[in-house]
N, C-alpha and C. Protein backbone atom coordinates (compact mmCIF):
# COMPACT_ATOMS: atom_id res chain seq x y z
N UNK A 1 43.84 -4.34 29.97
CA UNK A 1 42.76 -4.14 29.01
C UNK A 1 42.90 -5.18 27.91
N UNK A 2 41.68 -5.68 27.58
CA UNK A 2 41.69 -6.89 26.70
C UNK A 2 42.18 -6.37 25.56
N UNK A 3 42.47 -6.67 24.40
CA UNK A 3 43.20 -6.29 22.95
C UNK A 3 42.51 -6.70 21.94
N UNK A 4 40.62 -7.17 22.35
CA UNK A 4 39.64 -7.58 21.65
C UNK A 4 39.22 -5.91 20.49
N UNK A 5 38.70 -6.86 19.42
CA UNK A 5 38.07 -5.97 18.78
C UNK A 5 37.30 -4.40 19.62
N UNK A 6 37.09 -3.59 19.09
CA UNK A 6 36.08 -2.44 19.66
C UNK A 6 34.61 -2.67 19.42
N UNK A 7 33.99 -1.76 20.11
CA UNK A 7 32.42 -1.93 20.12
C UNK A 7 31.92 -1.92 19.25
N UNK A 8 32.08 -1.99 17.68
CA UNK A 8 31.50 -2.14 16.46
C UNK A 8 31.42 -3.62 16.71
N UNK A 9 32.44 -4.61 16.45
CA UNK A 9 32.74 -5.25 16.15
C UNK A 9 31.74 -6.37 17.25
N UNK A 10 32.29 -6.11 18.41
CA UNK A 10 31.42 -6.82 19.04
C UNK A 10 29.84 -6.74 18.92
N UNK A 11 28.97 -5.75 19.04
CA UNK A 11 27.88 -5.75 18.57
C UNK A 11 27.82 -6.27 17.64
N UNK A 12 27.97 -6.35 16.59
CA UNK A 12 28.19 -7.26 15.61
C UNK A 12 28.20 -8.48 15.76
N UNK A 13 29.23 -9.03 16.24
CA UNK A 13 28.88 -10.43 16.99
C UNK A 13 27.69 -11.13 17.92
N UNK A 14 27.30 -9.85 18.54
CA UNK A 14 26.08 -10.09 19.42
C UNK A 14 24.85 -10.45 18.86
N UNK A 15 24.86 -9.47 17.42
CA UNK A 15 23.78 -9.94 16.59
C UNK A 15 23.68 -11.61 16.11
N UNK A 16 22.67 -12.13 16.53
CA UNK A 16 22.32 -13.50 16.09
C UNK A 16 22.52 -13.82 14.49
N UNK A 17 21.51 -13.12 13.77
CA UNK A 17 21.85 -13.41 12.50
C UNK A 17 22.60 -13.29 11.63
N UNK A 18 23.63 -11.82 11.82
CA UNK A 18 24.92 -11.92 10.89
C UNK A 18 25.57 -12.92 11.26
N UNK A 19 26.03 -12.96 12.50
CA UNK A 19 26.63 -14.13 13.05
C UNK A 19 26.44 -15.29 12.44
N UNK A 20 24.89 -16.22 11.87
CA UNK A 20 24.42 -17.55 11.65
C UNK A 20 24.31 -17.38 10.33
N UNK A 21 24.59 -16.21 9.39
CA UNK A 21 24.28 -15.73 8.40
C UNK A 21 26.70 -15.73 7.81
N UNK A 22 27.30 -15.55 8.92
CA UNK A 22 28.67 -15.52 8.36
C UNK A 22 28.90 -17.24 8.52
N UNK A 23 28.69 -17.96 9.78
CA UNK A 23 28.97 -19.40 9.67
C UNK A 23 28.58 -20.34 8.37
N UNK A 24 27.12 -19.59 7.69
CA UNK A 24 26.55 -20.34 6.60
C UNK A 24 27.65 -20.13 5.95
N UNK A 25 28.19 -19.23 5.54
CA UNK A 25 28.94 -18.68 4.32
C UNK A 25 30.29 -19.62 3.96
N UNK A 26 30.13 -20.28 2.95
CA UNK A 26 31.53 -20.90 2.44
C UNK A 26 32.52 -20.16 2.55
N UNK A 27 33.67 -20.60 3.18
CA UNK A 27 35.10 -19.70 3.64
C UNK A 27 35.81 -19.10 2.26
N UNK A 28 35.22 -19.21 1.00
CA UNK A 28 36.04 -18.96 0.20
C UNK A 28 36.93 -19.76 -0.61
N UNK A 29 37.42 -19.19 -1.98
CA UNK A 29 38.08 -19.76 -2.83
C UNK A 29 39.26 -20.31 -1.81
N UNK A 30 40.04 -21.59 -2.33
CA UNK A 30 41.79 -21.66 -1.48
C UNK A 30 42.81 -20.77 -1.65
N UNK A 31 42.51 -19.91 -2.93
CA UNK A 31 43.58 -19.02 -2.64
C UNK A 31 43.04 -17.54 -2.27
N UNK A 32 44.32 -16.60 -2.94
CA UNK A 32 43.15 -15.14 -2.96
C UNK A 32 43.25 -14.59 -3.92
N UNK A 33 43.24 -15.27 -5.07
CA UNK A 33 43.17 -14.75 -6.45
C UNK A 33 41.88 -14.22 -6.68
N UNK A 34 40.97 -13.81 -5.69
CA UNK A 34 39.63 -12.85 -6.35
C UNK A 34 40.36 -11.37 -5.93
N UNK A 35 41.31 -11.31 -5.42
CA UNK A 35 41.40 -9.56 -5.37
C UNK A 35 42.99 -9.84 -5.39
N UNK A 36 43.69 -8.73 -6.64
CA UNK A 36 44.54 -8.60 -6.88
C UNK A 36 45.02 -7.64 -5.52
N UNK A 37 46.55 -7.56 -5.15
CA UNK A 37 47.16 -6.97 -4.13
C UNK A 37 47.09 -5.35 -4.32
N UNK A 38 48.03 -5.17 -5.72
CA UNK A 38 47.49 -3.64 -5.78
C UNK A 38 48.68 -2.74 -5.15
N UNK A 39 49.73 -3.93 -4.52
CA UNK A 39 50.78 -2.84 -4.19
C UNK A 39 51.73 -2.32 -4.91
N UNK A 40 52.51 -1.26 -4.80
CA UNK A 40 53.20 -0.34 -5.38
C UNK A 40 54.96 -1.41 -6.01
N UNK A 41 55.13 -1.36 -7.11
CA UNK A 41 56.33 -2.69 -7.75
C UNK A 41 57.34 -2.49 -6.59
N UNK A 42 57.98 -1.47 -5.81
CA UNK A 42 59.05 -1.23 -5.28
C UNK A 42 58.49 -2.03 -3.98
N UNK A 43 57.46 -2.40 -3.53
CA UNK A 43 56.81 -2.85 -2.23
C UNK A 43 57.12 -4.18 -2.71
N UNK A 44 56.35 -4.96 -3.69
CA UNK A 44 56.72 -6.01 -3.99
C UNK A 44 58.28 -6.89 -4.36
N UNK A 45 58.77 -5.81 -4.98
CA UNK A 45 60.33 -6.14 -4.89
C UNK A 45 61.15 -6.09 -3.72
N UNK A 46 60.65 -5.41 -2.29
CA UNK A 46 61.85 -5.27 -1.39
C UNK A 46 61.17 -6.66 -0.34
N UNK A 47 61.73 -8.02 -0.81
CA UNK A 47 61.26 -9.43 0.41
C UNK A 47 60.80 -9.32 1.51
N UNK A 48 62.09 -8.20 2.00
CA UNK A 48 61.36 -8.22 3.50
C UNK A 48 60.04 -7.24 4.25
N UNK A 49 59.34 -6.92 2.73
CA UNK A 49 58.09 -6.97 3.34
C UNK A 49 56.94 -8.11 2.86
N UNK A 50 57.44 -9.26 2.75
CA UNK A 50 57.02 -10.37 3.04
C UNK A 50 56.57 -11.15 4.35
N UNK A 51 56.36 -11.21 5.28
CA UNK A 51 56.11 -12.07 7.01
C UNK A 51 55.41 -13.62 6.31
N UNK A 52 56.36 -14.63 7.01
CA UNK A 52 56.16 -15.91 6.42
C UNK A 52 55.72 -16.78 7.95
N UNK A 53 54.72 -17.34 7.77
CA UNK A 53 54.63 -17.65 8.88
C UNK A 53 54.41 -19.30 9.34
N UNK A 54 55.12 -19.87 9.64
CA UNK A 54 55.53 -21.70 9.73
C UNK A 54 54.22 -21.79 10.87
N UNK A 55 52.91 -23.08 10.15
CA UNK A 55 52.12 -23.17 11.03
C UNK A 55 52.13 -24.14 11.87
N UNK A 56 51.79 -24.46 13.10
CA UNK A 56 51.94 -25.51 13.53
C UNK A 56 50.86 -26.82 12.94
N UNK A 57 49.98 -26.30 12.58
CA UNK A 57 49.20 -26.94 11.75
C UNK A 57 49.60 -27.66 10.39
N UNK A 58 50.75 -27.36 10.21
CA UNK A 58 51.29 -27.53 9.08
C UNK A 58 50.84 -26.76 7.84
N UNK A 59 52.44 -26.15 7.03
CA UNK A 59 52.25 -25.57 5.85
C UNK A 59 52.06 -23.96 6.45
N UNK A 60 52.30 -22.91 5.66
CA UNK A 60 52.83 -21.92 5.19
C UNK A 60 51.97 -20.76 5.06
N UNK A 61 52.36 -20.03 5.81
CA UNK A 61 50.97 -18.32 5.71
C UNK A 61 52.69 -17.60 4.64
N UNK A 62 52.11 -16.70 3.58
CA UNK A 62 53.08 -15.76 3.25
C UNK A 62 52.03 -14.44 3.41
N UNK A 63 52.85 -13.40 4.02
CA UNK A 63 51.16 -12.16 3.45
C UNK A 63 52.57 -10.89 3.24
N UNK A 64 52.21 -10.32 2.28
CA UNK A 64 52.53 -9.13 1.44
C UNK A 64 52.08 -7.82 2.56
N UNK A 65 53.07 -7.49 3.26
CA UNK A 65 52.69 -6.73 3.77
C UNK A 65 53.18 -5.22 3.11
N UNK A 66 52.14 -4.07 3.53
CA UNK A 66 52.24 -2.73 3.04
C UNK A 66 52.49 -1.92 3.79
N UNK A 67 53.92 -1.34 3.78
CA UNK A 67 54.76 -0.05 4.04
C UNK A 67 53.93 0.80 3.85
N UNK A 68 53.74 1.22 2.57
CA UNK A 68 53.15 2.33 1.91
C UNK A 68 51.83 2.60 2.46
N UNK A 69 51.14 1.93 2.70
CA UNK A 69 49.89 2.00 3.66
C UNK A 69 50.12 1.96 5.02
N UNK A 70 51.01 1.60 5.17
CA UNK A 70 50.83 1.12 7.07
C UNK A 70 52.12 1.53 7.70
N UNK A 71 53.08 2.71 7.63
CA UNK A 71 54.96 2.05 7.63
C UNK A 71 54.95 1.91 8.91
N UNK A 72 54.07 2.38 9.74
CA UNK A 72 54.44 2.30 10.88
C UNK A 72 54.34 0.89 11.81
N UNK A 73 53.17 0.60 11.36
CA UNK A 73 52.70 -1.41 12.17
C UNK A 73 53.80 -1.97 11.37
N UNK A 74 54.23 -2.03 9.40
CA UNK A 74 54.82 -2.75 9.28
C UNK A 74 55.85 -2.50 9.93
N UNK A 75 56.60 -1.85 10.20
CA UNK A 75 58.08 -1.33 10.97
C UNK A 75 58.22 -2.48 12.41
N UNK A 76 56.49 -2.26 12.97
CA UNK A 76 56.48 -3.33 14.25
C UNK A 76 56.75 -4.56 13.54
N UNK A 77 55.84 -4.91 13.45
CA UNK A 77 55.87 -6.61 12.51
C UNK A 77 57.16 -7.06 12.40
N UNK A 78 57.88 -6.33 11.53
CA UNK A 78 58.99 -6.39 10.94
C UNK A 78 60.39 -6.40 12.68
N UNK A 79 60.03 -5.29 13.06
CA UNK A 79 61.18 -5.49 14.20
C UNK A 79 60.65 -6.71 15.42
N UNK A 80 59.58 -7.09 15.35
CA UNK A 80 59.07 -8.20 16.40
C UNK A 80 59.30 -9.93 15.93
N UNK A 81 59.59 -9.65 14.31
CA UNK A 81 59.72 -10.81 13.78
C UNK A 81 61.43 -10.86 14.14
N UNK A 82 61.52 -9.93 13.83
CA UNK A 82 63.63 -10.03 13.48
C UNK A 82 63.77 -10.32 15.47
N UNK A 83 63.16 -10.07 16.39
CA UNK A 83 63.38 -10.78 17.69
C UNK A 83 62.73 -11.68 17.91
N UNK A 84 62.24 -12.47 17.20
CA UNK A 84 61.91 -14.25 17.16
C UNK A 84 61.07 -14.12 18.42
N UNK A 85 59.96 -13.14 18.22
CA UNK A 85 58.70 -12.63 19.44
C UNK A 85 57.71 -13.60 18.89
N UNK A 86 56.88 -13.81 17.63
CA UNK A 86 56.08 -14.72 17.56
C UNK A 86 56.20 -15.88 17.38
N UNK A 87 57.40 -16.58 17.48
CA UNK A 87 57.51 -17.65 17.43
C UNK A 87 56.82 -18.28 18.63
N UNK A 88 56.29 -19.27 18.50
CA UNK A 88 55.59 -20.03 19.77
C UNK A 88 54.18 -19.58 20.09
N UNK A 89 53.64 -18.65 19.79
CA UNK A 89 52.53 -18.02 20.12
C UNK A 89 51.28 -18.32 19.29
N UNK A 90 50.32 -18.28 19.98
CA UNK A 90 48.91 -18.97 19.49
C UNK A 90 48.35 -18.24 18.80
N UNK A 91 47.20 -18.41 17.85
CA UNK A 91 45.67 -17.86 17.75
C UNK A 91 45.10 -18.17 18.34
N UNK A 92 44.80 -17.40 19.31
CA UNK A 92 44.11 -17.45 20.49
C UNK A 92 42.47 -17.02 20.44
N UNK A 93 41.98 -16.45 19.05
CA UNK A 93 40.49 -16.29 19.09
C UNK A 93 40.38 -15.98 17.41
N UNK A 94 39.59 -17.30 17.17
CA UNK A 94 39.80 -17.61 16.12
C UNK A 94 37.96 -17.67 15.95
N UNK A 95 37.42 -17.04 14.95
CA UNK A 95 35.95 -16.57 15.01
C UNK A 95 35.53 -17.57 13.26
N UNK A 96 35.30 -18.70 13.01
CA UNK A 96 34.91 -19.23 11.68
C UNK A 96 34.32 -18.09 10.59
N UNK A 97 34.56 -17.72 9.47
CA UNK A 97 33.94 -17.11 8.43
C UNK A 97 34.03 -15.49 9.01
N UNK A 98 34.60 -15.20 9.82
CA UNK A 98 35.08 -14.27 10.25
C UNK A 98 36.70 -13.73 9.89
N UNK A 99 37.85 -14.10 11.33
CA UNK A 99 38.72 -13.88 11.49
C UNK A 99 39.66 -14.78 12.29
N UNK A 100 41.08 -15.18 11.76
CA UNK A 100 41.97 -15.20 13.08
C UNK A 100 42.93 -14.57 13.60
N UNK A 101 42.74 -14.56 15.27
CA UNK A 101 43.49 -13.03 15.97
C UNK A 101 44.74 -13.85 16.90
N UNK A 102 46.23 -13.31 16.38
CA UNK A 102 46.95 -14.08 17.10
C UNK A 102 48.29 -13.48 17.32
N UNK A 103 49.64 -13.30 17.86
CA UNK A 103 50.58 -11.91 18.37
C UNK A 103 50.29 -11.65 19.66
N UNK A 104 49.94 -12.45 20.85
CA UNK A 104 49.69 -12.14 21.60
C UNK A 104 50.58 -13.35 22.80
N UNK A 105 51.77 -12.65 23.79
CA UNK A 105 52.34 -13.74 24.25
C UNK A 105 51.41 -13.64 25.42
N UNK A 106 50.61 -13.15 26.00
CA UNK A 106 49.75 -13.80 26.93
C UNK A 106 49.03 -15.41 26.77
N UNK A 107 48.15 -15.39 25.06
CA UNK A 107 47.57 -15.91 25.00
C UNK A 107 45.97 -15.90 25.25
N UNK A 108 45.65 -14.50 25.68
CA UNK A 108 44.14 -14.30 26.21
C UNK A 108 43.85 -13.38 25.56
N UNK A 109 44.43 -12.39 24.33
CA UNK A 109 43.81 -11.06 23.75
C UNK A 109 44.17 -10.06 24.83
N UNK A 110 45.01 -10.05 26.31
CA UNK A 110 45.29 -8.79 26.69
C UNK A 110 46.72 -8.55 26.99
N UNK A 111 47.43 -9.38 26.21
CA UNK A 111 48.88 -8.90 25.74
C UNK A 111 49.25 -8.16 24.80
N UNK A 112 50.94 -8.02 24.82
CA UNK A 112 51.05 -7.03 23.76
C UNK A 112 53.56 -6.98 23.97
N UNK A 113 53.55 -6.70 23.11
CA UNK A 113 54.91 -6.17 23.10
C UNK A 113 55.67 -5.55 24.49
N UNK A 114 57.09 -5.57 24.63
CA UNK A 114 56.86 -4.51 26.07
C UNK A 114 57.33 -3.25 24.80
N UNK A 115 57.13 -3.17 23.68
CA UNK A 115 57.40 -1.61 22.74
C UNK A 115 56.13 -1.06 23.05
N UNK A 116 56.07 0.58 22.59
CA UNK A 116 54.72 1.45 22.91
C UNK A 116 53.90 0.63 22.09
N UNK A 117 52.97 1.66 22.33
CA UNK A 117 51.62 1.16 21.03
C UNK A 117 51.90 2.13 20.01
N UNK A 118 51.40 1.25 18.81
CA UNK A 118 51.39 1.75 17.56
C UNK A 118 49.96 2.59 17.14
N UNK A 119 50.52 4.12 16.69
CA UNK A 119 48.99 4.87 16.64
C UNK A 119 48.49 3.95 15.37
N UNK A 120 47.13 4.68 15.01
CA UNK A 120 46.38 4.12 14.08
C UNK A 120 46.71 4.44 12.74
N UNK A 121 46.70 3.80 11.71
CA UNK A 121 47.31 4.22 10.78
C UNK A 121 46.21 3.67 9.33
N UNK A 122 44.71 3.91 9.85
CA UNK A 122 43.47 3.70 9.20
C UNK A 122 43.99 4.39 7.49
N UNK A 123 43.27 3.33 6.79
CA UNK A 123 43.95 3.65 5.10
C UNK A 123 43.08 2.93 4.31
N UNK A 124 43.03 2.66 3.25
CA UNK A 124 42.08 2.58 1.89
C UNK A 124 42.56 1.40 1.48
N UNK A 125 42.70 0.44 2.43
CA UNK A 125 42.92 -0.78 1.97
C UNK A 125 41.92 -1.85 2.49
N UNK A 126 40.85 -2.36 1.95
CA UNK A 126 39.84 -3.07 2.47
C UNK A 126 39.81 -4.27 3.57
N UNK A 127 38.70 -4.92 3.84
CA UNK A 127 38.95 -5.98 4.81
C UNK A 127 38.25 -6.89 3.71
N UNK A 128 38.73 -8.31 3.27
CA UNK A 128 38.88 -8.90 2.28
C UNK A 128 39.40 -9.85 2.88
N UNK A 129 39.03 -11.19 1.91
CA UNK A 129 39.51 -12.19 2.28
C UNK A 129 40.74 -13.24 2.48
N UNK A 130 41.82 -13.13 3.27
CA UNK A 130 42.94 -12.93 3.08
C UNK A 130 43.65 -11.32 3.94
N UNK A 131 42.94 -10.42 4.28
CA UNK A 131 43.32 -9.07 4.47
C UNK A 131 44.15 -9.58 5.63
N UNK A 132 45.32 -8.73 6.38
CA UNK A 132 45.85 -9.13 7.77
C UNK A 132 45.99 -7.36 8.00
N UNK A 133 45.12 -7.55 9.66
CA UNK A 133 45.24 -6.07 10.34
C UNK A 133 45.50 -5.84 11.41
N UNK A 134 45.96 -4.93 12.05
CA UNK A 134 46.12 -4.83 13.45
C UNK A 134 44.70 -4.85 14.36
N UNK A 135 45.15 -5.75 15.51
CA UNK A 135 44.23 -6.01 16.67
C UNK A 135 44.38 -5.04 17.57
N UNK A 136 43.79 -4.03 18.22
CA UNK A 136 43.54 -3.13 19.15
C UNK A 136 42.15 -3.22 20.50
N UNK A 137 42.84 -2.54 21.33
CA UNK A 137 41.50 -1.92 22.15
C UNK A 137 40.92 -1.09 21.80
N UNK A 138 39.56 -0.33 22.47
CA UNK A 138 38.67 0.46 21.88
C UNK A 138 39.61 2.03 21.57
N UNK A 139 40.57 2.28 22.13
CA UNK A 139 41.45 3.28 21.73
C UNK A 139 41.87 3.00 20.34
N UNK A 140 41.76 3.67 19.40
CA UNK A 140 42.70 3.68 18.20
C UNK A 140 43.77 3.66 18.13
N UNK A 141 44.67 4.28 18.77
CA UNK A 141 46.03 4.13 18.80
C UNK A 141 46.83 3.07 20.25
N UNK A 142 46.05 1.87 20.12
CA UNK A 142 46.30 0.85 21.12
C UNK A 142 47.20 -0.14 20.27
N UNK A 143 46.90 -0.32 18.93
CA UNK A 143 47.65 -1.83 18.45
C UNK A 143 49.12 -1.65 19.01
N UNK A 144 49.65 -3.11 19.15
CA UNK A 144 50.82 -3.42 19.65
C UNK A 144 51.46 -4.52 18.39
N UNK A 145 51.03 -5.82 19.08
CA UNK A 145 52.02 -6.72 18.67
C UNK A 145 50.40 -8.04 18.38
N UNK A 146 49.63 -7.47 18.47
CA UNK A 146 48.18 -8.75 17.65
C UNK A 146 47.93 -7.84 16.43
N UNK A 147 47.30 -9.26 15.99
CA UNK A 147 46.96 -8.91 14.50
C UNK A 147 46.00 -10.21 14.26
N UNK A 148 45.58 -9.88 12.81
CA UNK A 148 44.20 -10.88 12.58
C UNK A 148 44.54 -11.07 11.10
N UNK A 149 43.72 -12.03 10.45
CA UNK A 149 43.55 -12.42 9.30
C UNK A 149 42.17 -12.74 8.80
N UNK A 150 41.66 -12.33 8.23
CA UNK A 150 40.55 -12.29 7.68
C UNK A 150 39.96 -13.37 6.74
N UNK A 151 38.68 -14.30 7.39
CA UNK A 151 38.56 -15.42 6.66
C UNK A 151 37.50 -14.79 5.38
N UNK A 152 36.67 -14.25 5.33
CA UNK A 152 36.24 -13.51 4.58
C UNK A 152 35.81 -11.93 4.51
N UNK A 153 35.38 -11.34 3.69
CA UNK A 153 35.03 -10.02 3.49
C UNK A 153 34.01 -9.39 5.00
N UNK A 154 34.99 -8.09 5.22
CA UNK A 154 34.03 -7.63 6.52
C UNK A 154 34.14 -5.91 6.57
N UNK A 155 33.25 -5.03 5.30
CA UNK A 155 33.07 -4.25 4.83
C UNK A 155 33.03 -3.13 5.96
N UNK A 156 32.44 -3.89 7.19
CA UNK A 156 32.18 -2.48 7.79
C UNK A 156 33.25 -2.33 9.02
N UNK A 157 34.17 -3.17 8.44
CA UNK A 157 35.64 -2.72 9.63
C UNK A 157 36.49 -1.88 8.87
N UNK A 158 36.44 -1.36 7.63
CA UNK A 158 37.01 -0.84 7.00
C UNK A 158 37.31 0.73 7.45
N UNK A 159 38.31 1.49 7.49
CA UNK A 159 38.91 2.20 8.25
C UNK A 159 38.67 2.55 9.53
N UNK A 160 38.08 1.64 10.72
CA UNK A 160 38.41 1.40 11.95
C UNK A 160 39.91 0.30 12.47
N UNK A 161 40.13 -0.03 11.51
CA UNK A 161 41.51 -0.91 12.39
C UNK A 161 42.41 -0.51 11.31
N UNK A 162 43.67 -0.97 11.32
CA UNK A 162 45.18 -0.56 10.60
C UNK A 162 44.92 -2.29 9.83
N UNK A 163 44.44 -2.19 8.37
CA UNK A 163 44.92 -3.38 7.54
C UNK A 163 46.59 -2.95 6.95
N UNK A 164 47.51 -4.31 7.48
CA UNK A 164 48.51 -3.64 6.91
C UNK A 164 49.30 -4.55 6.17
N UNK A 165 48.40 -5.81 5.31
CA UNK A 165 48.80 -6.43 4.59
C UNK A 165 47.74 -7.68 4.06
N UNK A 166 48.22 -8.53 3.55
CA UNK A 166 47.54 -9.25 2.63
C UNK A 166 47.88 -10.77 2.22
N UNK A 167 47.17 -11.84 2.85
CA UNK A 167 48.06 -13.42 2.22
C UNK A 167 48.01 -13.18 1.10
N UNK A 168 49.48 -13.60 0.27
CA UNK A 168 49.39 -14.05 -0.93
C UNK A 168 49.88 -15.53 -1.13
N UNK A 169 50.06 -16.18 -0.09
CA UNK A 169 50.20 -17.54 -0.44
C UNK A 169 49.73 -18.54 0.98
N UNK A 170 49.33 -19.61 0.64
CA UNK A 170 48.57 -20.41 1.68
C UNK A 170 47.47 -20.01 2.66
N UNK A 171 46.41 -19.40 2.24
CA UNK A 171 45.42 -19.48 2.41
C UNK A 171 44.51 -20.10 3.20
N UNK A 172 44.75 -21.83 2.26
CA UNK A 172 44.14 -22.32 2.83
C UNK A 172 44.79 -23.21 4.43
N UNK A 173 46.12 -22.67 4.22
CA UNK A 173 46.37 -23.31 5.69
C UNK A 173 45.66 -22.22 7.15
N UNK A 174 45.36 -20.95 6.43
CA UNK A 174 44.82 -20.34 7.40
C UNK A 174 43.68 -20.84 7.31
N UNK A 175 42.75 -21.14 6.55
CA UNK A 175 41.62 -22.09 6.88
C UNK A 175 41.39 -23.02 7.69
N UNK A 176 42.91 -23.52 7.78
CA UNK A 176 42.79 -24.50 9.13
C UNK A 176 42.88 -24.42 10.41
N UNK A 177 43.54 -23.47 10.75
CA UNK A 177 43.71 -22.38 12.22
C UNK A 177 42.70 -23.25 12.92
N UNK A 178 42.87 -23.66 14.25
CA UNK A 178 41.66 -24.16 15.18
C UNK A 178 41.03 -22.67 15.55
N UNK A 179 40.09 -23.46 15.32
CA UNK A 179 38.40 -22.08 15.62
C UNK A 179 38.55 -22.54 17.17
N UNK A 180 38.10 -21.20 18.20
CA UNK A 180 37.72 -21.31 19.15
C UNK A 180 38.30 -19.70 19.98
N UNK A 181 37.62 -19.27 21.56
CA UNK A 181 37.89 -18.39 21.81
C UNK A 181 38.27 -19.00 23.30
N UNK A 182 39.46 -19.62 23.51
CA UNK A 182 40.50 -19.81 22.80
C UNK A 182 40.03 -20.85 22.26
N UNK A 183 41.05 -21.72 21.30
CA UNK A 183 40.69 -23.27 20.73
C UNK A 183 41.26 -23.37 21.80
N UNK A 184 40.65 -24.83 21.82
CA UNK A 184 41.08 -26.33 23.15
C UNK A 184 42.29 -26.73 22.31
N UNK A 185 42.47 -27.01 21.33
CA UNK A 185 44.48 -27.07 21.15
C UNK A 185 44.58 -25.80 19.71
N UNK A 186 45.04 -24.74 20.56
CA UNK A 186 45.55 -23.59 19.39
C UNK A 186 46.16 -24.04 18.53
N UNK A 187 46.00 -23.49 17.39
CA UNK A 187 47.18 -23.21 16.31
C UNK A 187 48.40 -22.75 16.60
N UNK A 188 49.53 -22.79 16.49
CA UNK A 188 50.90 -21.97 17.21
C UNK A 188 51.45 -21.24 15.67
N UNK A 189 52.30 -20.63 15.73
CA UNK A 189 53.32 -19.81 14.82
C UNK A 189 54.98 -20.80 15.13
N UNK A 190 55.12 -21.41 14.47
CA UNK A 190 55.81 -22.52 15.11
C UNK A 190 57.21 -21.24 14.75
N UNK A 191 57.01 -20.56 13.29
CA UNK A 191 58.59 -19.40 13.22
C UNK A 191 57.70 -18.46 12.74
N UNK A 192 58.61 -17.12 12.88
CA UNK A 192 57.69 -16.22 11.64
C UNK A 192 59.00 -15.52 11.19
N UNK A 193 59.01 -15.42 9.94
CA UNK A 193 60.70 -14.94 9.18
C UNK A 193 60.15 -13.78 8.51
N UNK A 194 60.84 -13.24 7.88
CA UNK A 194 60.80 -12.24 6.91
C UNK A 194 61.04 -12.63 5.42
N UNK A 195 60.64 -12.52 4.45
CA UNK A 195 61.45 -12.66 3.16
C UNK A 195 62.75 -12.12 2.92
N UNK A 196 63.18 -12.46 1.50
CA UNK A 196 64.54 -12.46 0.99
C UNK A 196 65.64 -12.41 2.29
């Protein structure tokens, strides 16, 4: 089973004009200083919920990820990074003024971890520009080991997928991600570490 968005999402896409109506749309400021993070001081103080991610594109994803909202995906994240699982692995569907979706060692959107799936862990944390969430099948409790990043605001995914964190630094290198479903030369995760 593919590990593509659910049937919201795609309809959505199908539609012509949001679609030609999100490509118009300037990708946004370079950083993400229009929306403060908002997480709890003890979240921000413990590093390793930091995920740092070395692009092959060159230069630096950091995203603030949230325990307190999510403990369970971050727990994945966190134990998939500490086994040097995304290293090497693409964005493999990368949507302009949309999203990029990437955690996947297939490479096609129907991979995943050999760990279970992670249930859903839907929460009050928006889809925003900069947001990073878990990628699933139309089951809710499908996410594994994909995830996405959000090139701009996408209001009506908001508690259908697990957002379980947030860039707070380099931005704009996710701006550079090759667009494509797949791109003709992906972006890779050349490391992905943890903080402190």
């Amino acid at each position: 089973m593919k590990l593509k968005f659910a049937l919201p999402i795609l309809a959505l896409l199908a539609a012509p004009a949001p679609v030609l109506a999100a490509k118009k749309q300037p990708v946004g400021p370079p950083a993400t200083a229009d929306l403060p993070i908002n997480a709890p001081a003890a979240v921000v103080a413990d590093k390793s919920n930091q995920l740092i991610l070395d692009l092959s594109s060159g230069g630096q994803v950091v995203i603030q990820m949230r325990p307190d909202a999510a403990p369970k995906m971050v727990e994945r994240i966190k134990t998939l990074t500490r086994q040097g699982f995304y290293n090497g692995l693409a964005f493999h569907r990368v949507i302009p003024g949309f999203m990029a979706q990437g955690g996947d060692p297939k490479g096609d959107g129907t991979g995943g971890s050999p760990l279970a799936d992670v249930p859903a862990e839907f929460n009050s944390l928006p889809h925003l520009r900069g947001s990073v969430a878990a990628a699933r099948a139309t089951d809710p409790n499908s996410a594994n080991s994909q995830f996405y990043i959000m090139f701009a605001p996408r209001v009506s995914l908001d508690n259908k997928y697990t957002v379980f964190g947030r860039v707070i630094s380099g931005m704009p290198n996710v701006d550079k991600i090759a667009p494509g479903e797949p791109p003709e030369a992906p972006t890779k995760i050349v490391r992905a570490t943890l903080g402190g």
